[in-house]
Protein backbone atom coordinates (compact mmCIF):
# COMPACT_ATOMS: atom_id res chain seq x y z
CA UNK A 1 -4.84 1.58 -1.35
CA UNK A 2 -3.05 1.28 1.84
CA UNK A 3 -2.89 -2.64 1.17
CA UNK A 4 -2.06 -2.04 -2.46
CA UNK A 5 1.11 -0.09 -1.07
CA UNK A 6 2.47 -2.53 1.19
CA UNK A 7 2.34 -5.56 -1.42
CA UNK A 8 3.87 -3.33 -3.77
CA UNK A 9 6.61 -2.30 -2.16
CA UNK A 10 7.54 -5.82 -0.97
CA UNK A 11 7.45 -7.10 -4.98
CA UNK A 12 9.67 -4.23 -5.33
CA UNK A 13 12.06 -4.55 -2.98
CA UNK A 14 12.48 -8.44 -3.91
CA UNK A 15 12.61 -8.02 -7.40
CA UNK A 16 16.03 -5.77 -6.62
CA UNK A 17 17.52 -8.37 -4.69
CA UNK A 18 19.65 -11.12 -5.74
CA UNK A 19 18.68 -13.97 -3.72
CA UNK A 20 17.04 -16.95 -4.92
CA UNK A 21 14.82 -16.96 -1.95
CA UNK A 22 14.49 -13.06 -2.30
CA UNK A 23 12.71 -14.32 -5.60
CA UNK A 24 11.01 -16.71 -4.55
CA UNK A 25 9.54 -13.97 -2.12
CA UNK A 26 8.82 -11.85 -4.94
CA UNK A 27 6.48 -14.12 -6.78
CA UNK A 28 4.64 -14.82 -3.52
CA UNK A 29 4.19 -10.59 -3.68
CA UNK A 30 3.18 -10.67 -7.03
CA UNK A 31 0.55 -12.91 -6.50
CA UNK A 32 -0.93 -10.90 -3.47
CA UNK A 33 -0.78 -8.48 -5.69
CA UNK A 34 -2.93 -10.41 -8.69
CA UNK A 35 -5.52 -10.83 -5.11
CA UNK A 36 -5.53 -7.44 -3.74
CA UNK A 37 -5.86 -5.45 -6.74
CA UNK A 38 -8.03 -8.02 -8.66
CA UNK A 39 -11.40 -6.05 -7.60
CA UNK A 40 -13.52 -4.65 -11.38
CA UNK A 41 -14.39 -1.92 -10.25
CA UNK A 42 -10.59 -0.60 -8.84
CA UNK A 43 -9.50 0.95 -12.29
CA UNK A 44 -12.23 3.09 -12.72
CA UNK A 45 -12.07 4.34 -9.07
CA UNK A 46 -8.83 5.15 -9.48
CA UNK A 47 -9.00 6.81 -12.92
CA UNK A 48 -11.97 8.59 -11.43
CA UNK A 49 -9.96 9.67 -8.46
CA UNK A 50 -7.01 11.03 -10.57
CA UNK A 51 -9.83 12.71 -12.34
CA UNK A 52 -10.76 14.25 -9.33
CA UNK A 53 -7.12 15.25 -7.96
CA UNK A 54 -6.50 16.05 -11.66
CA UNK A 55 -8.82 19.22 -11.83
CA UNK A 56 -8.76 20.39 -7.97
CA UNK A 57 -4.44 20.78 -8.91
CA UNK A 58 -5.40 22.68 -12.02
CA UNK A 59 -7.28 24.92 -10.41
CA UNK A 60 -4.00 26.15 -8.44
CA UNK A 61 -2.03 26.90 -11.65
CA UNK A 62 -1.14 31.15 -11.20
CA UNK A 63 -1.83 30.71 -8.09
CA UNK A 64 1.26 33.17 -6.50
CA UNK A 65 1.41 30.69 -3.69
CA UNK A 66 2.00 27.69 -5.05
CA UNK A 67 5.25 26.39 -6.64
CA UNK A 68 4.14 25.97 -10.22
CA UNK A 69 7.25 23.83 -11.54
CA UNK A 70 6.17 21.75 -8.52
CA UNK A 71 2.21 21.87 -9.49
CA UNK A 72 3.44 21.05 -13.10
CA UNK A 73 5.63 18.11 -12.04
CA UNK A 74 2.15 16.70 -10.35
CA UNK A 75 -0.29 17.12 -13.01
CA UNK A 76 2.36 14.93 -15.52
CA UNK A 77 2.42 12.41 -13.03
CA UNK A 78 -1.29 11.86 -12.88
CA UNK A 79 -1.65 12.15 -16.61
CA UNK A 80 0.86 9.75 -17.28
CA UNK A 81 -0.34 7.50 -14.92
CA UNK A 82 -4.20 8.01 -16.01
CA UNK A 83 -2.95 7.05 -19.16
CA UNK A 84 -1.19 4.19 -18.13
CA UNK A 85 -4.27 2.99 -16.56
CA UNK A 86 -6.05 3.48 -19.69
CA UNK A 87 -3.90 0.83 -21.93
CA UNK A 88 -4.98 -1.77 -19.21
CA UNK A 89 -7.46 -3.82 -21.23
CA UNK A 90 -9.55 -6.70 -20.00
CA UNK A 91 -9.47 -8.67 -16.91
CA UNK A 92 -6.25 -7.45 -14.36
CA UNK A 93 -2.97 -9.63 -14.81
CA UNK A 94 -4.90 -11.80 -16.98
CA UNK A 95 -1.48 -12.10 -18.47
CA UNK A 96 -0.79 -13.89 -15.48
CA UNK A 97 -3.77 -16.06 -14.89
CA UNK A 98 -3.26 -17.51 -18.82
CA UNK A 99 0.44 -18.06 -17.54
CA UNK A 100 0.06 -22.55 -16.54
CA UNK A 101 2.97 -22.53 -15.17
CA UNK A 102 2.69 -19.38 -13.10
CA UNK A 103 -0.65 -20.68 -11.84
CA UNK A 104 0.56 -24.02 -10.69
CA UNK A 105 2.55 -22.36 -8.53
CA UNK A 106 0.25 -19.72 -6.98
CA UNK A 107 -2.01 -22.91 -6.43
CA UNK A 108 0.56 -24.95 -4.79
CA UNK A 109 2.07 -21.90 -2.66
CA UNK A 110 -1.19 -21.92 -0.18
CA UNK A 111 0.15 -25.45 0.99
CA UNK A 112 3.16 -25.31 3.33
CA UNK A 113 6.07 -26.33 2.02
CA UNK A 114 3.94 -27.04 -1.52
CA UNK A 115 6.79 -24.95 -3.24
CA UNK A 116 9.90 -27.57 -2.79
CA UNK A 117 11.42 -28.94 -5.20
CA UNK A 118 9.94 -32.25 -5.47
CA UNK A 119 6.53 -31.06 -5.77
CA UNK A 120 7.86 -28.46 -8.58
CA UNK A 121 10.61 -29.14 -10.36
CA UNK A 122 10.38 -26.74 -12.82
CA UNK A 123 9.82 -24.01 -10.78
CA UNK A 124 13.09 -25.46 -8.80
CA UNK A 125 14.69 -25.03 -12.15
CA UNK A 126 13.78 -21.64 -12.80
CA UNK A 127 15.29 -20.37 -8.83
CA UNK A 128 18.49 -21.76 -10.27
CA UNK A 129 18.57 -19.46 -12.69
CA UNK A 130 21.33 -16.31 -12.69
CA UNK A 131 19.84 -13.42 -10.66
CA UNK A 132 19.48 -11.18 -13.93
CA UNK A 133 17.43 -13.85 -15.99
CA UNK A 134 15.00 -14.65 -13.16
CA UNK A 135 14.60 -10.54 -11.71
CA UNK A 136 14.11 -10.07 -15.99
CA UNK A 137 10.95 -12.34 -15.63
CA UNK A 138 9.48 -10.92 -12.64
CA UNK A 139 9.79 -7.50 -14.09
CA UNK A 140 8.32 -8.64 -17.12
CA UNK A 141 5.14 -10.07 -15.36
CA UNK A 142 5.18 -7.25 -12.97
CA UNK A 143 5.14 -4.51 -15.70
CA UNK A 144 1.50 -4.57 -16.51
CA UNK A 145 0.29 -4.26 -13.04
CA UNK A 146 2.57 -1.58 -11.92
CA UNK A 147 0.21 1.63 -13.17
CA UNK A 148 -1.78 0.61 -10.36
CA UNK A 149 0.47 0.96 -8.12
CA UNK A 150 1.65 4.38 -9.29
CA UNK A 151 -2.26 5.48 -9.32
CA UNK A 152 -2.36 4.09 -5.59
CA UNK A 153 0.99 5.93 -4.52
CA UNK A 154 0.15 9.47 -6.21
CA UNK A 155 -3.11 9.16 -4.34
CA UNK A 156 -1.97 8.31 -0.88
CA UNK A 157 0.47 11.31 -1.31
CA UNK A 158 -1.68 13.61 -1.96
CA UNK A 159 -3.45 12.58 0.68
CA UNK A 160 -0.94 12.39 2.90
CA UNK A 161 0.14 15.95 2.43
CA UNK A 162 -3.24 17.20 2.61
CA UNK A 163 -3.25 16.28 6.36
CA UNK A 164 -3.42 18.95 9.47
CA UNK A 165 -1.68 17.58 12.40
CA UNK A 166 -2.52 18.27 16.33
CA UNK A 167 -0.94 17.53 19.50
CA UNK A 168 -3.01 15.61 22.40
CA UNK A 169 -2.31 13.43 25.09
CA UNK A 170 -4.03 10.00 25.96
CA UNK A 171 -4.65 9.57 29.93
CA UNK A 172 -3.80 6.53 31.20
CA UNK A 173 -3.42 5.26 27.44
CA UNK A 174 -6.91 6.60 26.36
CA UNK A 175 -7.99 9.57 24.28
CA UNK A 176 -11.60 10.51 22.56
CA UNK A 177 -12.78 13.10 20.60
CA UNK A 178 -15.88 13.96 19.05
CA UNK A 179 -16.09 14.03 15.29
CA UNK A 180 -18.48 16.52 15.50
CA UNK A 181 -19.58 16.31 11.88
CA UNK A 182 -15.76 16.47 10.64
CA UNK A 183 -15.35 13.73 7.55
CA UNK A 184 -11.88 12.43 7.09
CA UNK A 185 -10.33 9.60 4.64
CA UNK A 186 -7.30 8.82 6.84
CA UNK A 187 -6.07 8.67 10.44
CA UNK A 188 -2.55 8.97 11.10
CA UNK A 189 -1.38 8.14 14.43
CA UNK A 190 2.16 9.50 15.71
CA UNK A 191 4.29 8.85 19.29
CA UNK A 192 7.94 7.77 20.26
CA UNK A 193 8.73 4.68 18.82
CA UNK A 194 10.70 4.17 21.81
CA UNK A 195 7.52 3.41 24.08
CA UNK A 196 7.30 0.52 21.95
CA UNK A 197 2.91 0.74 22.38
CA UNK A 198 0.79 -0.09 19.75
CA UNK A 199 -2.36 2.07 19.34
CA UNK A 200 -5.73 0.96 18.63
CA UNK A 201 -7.54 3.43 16.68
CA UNK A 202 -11.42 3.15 16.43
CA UNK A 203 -13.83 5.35 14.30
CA UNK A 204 -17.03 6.54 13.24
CA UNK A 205 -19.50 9.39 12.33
CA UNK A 206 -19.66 10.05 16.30
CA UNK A 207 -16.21 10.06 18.03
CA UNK A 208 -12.66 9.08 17.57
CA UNK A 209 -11.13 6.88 20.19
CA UNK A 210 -7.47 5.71 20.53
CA UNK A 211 -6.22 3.46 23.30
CA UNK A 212 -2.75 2.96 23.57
CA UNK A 213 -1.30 -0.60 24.58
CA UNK A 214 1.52 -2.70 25.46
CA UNK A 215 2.07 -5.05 22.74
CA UNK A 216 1.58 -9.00 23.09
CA UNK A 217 4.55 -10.87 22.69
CA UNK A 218 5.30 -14.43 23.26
CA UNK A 219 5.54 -14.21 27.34
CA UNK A 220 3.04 -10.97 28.06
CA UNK A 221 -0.21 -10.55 27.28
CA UNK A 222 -1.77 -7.33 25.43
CA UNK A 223 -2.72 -4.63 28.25
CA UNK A 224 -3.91 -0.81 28.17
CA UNK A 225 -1.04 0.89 29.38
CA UNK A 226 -1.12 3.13 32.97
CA UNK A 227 0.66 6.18 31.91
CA UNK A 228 -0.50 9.13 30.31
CA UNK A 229 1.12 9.15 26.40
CA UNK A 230 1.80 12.25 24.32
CA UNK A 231 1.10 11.79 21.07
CA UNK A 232 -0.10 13.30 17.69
CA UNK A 233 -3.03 13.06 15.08
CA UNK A 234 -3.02 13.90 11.71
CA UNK A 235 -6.63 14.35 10.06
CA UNK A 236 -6.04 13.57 6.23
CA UNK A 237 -8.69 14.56 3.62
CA UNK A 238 -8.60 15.18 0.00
């Protein structure tokens, strides 16, 4: 889901820009997104997923503690989005797959530079298009795969929000902790941006281990950093 969420909101964002090349980079989304949500068996986890969320939510409703306009709000989403789900029949963006023209272009996009003009004119034709007319076709072909992102995105919120967050500190760039039996779905990581580390989390039934580090760049080589770093953990589960 977490890959479903970052390919979605890049075909997003360059559908709502203007640019020919912003296009262009919206096609190349949508077709990471054909890839990354292409797995059978993804609909019916989701839908069974929603299910889940679905009834645990219900269960709140009179609940004097809970915001029930809020609670309400929720449930619609899911349903709407279950349903949504639902009208998908047969194989994912198999709208796209029957599309030629669409496919000679996915195939020639794995090949560096395989895009220019030359090698597609058609497809050079259609990026000279007016902005409206071209960001009306990639809506159009992005319409039927967009319940699964909102099935993916009401899922990862929830989950989000379910998390409990504590404060630790890594010596010398290193922190573990034993799971001791504890089951979560997502690890959430958070520090200064300023320190500019990246950390490298690492997990299993047994222990949780972070190690904080310097990034590699073009001149410096990755290395564990020497100083102790403050930082937080959030433990999400549904």
């Amino acid at each position: 889901m977490l890959r479903l969420e970052q390919v979605y909101q890049r075909l997003v964002f360059f559908i709502g820009q203007d640019e020919t090349y912003a296009h262009h980079a919206a096609l190349m989304a949508l077709f990471e997104v054909l890839e990354a949500a292409g797995r059978t068996e993804l609909k019916s986890d989701l839908l069974q997923e929603l299910e889940r969320q679905k009834l645990g939510l219900e269960s709140l409703r009179d609940n004097p503690v809970v915001q029930q306009e809020v609670l309400e709000q929720q449930l619609d989403d899911i349903e709407r989005t279950m349903a949504s789900l639902l009208d998908i029949t047969g194989k994912f963006g198999q709208h796209l797959r029957e599309n030629e023209w669409l496919m000679t272009i996915k195939q020639r996009a794995v090949i560096p530079g395989g895009t220019c003009q030359f090698d597609l004119p058609s497809y050079h034709l259609w990026l000279q298009r007016d902005s409206e007319q071209r960001r009306a076709d990639l809506q159009r072909w992005a319409a039927p795969l967009m319940p699964t992102a909102s099935a993916a995105n009401i899922l990862l919120k929830l989950l989000r929000d379910s998390g409990k967050t504590y404060q630790y500190t890594a010596r010398r760039g290193a922190f573990q902790q034993m799971s001791g039996g504890k089951v979560v779905q997502l690890i959430r990581v958070g520090f200064d941006n300023a320190l500019q580390l990246v950390p490298e989390v690492s997990a299993n039934k047994y222990a949780i281990n972070v190690r904080f580090i310097h990034a590699a760049t073009g001149e410096v080589r990755a290395r564990q950093v020497d100083e102790d770093v403050d930082f937080s953990l959030t433990y999400c589960k549904f």
